[in-house]
Protein backbone atom coordinates (compact mmCIF):
# COMPACT_ATOMS: atom_id res chain seq x y z
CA UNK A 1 -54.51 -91.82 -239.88
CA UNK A 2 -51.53 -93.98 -238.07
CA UNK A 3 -53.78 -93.54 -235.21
CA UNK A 4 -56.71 -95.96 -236.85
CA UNK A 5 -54.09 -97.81 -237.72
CA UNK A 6 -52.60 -98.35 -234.07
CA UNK A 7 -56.50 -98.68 -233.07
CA UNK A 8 -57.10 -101.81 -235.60
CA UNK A 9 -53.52 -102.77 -234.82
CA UNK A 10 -54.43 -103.29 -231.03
CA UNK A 11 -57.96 -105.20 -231.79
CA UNK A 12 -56.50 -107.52 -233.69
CA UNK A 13 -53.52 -107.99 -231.83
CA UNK A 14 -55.49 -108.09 -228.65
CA UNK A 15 -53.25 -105.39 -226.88
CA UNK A 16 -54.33 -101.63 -225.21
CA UNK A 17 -53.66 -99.13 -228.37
CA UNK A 18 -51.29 -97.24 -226.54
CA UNK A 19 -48.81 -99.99 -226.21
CA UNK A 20 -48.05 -99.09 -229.86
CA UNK A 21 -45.84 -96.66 -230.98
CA UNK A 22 -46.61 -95.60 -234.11
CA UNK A 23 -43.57 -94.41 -235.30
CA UNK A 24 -41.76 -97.74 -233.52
CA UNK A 25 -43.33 -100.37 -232.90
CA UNK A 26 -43.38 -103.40 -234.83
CA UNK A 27 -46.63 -105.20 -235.94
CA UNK A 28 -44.71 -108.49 -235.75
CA UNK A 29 -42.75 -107.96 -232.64
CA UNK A 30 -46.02 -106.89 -230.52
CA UNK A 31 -46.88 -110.71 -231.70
CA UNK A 32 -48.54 -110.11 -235.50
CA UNK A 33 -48.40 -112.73 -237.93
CA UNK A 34 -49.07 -112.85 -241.35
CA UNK A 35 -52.60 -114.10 -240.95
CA UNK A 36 -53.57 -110.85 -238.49
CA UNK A 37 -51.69 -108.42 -241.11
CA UNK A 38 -54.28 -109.91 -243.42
CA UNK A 39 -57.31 -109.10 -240.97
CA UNK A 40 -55.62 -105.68 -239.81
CA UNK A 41 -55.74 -104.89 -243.92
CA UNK A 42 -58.98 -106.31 -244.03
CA UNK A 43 -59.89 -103.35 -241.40
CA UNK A 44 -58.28 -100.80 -242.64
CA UNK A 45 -59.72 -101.02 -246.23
CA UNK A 46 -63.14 -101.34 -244.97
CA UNK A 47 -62.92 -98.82 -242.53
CA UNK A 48 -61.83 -96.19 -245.66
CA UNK A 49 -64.48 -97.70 -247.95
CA UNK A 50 -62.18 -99.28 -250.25
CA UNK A 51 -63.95 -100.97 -253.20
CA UNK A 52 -63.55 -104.50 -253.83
CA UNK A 53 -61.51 -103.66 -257.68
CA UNK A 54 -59.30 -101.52 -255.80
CA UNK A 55 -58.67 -103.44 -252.15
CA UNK A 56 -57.33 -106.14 -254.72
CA UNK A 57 -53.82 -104.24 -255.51
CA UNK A 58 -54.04 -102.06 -252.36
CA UNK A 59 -54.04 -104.97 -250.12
CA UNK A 60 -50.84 -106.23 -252.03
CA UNK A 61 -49.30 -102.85 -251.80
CA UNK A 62 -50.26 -102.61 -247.17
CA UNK A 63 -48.71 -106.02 -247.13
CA UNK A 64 -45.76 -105.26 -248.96
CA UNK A 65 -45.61 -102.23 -246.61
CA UNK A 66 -45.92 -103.78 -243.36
CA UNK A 67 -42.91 -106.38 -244.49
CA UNK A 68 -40.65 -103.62 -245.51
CA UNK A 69 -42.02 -101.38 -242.69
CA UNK A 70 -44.15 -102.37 -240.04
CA UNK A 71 -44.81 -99.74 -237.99
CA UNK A 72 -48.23 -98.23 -237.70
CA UNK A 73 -46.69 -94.93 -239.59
CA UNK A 74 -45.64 -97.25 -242.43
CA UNK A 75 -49.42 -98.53 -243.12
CA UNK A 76 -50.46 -94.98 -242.51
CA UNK A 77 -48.32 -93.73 -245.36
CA UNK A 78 -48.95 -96.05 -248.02
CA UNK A 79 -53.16 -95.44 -247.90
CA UNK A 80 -52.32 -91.71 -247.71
CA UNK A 81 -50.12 -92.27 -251.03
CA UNK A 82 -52.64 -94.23 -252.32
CA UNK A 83 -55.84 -91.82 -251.49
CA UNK A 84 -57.07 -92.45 -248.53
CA UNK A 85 -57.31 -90.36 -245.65
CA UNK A 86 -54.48 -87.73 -245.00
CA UNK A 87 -51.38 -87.67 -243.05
CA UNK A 88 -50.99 -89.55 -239.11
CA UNK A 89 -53.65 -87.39 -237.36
């Protein structure tokens, strides 16, 4: 999962996927903003089929994340604790 993550991550922050550590690396030090977190969440919860009810408080609950912890691991965890997908593979 962390792995998607870094893969959105890198498309929206326009950099090679491996240039992100997932356990590390920093959405807003590799030059995020809040704006791309938005679009990076925007990904993510299409990409796991999250319905429009639910992407409403789950979107609250990645941003949240990604303040508190923004590594790709971080974002990875909260949709696993949440239901989607299952641990960083």
């Amino acid at each position: 999962m962390a792995e998607r993550v870094r893969k959105i991550w890198a498309e929206v922050l326009e950099v090679t996927p491996e240039s992100i550590d997932i356990h590390h690396g920093d959405f807003f030090e590799l030059g995020g903003y809040s704006l791309l977190a938005l679009q990076a969440i925007g990904r993510l919860l299409a990409e796991y089929g999250v319905g429009e009810i639910e992407s409403v408080e789950l979107e609250g609950a990645l941003l949240n994340r990604l303040f508190d912890n923004p590594t790709a691991i971080g974002q990875a965890e909260c949709l696993v604790a949440a239901g989607y997908g299952t641990g960083d593979a």
